[in-house]
PDB file of N, CA and C in Angstrom:
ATOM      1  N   UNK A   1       4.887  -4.232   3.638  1.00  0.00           N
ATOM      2  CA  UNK A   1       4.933  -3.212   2.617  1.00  0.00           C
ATOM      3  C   UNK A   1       3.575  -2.526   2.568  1.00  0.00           C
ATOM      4  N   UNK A   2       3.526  -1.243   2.693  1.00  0.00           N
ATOM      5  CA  UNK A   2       2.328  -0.699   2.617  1.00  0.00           C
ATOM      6  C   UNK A   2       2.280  -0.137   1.017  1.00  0.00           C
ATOM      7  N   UNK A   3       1.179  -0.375   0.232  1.00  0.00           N
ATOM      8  CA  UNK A   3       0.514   0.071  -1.032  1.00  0.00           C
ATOM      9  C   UNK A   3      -0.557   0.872  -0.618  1.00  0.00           C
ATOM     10  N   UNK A   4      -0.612   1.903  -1.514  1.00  0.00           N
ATOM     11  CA  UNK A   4      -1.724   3.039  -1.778  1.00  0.00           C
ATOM     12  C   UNK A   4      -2.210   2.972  -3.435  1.00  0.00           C
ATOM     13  N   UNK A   5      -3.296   2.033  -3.221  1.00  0.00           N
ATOM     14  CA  UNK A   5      -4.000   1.869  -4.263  1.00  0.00           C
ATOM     15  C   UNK A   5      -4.939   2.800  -5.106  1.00  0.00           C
ATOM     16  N   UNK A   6      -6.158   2.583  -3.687  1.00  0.00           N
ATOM     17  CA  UNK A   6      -7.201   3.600  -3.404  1.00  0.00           C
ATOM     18  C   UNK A   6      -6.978   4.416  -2.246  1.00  0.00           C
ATOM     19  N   UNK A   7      -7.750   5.098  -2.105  1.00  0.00           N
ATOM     20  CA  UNK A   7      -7.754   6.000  -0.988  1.00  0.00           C
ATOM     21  C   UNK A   7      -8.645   5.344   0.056  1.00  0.00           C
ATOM     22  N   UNK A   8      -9.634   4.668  -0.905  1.00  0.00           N
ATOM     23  CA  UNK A   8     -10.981   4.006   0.453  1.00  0.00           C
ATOM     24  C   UNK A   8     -10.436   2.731   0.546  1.00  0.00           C
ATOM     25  N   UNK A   9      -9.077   2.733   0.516  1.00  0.00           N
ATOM     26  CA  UNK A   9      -8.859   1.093   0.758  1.00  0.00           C
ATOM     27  C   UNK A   9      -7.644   1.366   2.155  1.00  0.00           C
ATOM     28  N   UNK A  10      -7.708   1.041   2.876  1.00  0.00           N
ATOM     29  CA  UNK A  10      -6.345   1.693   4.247  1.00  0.00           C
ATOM     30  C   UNK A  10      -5.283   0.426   4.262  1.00  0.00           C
ATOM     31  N   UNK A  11      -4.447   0.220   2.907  1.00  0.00           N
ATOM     32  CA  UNK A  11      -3.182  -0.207   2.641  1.00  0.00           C
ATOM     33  C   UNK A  11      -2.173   0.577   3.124  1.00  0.00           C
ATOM     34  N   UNK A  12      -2.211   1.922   3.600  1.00  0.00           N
ATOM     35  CA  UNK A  12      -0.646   2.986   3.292  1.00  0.00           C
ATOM     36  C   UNK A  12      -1.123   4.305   4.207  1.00  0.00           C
ATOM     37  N   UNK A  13      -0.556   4.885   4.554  1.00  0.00           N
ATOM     38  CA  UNK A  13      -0.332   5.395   5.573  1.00  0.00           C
ATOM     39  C   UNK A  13       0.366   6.684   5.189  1.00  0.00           C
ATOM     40  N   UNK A  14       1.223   6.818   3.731  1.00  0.00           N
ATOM     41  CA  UNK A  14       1.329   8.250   3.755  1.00  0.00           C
ATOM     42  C   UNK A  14       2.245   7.845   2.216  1.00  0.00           C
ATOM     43  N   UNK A  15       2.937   8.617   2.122  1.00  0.00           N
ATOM     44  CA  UNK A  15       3.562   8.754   0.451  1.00  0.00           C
ATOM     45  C   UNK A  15       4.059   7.548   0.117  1.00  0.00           C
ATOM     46  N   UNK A  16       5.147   6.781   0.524  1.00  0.00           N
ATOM     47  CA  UNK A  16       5.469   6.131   0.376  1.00  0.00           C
ATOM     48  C   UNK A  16       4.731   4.939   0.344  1.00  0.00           C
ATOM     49  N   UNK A  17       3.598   4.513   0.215  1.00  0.00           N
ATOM     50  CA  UNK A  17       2.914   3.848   0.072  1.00  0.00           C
ATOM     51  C   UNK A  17       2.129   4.225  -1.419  1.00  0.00           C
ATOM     52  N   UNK A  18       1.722   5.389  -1.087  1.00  0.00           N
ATOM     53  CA  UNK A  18       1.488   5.727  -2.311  1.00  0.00           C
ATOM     54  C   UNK A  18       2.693   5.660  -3.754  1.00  0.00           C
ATOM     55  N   UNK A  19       3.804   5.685  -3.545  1.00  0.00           N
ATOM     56  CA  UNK A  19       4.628   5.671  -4.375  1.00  0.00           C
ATOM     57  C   UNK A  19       5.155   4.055  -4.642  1.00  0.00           C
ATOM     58  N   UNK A  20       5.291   3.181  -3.988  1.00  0.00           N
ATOM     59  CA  UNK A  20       4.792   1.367  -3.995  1.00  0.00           C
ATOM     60  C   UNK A  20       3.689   1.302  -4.868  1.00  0.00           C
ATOM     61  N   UNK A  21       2.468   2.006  -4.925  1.00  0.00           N
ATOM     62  CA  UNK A  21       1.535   1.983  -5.368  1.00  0.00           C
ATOM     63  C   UNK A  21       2.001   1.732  -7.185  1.00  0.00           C
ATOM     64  N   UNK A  22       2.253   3.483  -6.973  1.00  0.00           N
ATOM     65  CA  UNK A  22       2.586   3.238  -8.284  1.00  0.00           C
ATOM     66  C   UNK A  22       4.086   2.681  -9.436  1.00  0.00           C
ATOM     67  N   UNK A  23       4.480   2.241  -8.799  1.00  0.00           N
ATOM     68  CA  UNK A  23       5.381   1.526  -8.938  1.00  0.00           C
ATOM     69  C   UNK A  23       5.045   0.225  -9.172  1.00  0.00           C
ATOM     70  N   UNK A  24       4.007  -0.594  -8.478  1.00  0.00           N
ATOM     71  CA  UNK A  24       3.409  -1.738  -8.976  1.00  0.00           C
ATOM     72  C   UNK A  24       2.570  -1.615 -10.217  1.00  0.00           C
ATOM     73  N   UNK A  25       2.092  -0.452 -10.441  1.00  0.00           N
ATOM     74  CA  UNK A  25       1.129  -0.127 -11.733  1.00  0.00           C
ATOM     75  C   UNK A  25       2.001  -0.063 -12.739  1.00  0.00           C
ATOM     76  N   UNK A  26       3.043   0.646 -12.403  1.00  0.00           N
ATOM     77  CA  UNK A  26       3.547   1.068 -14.044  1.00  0.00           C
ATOM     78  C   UNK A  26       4.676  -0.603 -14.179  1.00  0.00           C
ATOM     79  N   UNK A  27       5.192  -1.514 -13.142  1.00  0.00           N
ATOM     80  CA  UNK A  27       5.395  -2.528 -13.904  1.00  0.00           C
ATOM     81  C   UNK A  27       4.482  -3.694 -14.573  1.00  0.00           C
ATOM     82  N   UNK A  28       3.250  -3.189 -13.932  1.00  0.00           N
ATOM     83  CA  UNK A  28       2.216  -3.757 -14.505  1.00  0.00           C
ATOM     84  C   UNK A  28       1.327  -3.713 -15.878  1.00  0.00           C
ATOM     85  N   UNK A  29       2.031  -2.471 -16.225  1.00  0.00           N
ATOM     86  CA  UNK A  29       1.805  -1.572 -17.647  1.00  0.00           C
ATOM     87  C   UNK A  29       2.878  -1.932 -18.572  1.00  0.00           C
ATOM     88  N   UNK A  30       4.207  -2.510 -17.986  1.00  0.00           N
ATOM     89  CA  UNK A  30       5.035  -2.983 -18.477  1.00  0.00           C
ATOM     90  C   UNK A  30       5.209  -4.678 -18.751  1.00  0.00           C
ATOM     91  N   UNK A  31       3.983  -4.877 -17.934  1.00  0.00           N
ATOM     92  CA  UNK A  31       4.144  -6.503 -18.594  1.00  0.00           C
ATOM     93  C   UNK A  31       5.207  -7.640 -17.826  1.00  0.00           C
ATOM     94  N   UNK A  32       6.081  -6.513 -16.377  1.00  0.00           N
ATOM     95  CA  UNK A  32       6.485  -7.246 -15.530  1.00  0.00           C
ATOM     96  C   UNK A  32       5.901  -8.056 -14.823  1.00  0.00           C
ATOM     97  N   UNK A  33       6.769  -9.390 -14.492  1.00  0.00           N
ATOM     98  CA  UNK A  33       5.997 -10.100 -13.411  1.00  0.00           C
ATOM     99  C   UNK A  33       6.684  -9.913 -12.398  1.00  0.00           C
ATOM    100  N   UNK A  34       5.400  -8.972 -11.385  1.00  0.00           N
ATOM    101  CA  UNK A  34       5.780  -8.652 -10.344  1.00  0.00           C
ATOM    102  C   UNK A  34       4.887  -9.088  -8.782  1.00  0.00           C
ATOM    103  N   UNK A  35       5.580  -8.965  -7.809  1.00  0.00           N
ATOM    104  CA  UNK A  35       4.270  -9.964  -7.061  1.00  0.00           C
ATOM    105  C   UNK A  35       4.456  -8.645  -5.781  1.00  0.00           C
ATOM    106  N   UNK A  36       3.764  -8.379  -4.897  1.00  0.00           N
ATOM    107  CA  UNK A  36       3.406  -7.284  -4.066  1.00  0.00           C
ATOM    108  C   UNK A  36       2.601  -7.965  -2.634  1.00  0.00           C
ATOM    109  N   UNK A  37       2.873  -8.112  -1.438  1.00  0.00           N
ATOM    110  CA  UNK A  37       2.605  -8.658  -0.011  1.00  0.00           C
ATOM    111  C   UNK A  37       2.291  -7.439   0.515  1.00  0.00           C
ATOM    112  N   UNK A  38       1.397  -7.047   0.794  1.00  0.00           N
ATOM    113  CA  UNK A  38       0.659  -6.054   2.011  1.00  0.00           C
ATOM    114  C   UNK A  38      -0.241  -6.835   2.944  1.00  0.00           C
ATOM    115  N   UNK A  39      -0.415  -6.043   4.498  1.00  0.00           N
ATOM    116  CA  UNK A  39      -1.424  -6.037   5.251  1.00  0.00           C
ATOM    117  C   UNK A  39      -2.715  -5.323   4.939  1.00  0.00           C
ATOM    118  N   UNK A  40      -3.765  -5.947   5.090  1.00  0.00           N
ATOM    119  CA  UNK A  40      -4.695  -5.086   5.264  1.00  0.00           C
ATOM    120  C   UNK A  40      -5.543  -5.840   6.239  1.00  0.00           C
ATOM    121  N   UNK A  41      -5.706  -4.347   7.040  1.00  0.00           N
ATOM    122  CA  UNK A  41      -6.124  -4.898   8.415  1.00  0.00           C
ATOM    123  C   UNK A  41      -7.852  -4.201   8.483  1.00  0.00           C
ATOM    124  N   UNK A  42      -9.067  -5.068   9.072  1.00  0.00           N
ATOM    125  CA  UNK A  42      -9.825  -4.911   8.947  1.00  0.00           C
ATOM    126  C   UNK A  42     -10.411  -3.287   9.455  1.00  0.00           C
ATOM    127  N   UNK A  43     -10.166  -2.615  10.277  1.00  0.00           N
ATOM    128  CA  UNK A  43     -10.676  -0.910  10.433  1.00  0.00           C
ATOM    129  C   UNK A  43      -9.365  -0.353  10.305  1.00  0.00           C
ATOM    130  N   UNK A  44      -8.088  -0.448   9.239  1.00  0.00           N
ATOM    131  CA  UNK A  44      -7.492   0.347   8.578  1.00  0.00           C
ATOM    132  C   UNK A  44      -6.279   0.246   9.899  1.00  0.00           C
ATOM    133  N   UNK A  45      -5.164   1.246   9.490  1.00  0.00           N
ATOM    134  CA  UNK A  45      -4.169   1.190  10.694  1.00  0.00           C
ATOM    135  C   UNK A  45      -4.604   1.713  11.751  1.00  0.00           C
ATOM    136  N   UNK A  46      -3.845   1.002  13.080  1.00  0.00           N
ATOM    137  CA  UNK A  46      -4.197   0.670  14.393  1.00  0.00           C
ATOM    138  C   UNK A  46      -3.232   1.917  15.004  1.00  0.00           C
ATOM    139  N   UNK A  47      -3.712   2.631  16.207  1.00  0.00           N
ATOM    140  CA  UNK A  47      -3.504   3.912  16.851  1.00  0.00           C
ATOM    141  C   UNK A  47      -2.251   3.090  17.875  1.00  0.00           C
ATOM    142  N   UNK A  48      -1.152   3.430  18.137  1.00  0.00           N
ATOM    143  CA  UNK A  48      -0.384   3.117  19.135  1.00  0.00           C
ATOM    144  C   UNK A  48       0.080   4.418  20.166  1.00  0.00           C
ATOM    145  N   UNK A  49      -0.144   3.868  21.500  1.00  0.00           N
ATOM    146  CA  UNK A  49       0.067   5.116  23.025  1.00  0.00           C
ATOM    147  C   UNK A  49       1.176   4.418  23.217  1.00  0.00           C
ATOM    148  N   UNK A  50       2.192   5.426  23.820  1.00  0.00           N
ATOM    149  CA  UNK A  50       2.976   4.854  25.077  1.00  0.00           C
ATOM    150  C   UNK A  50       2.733   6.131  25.704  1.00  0.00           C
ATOM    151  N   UNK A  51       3.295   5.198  27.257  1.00  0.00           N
ATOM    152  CA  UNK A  51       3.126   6.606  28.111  1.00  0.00           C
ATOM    153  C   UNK A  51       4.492   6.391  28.766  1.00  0.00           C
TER     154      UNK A  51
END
């Protein structure tokens, strides 16, 4: 699952991450218990080639 927390943090990769994001905030504003599994990989997402 990719989350978009921060911007200087490279959890997410494009909206939908960003929208996980906030979706964990506002049940978190709600007092849900909610639990959230992401990667975060040390220099952010990794470039893939095929040829």
């Amino acid at each position: 699952m990719e989350i978009g927390f921060q911007t200087d943090i490279p959890t997410y990769s494009g909206g939908l991450g960003v929208l996980a994001g906030d979706t964990l905030k506002s049940a978190a504003d709600l007092g849900l218990p909610v639990v959230a599994v992401s990667l975060l990989y040390n220099k952010g997402y990794f470039r893939q080639h095929l040829r």
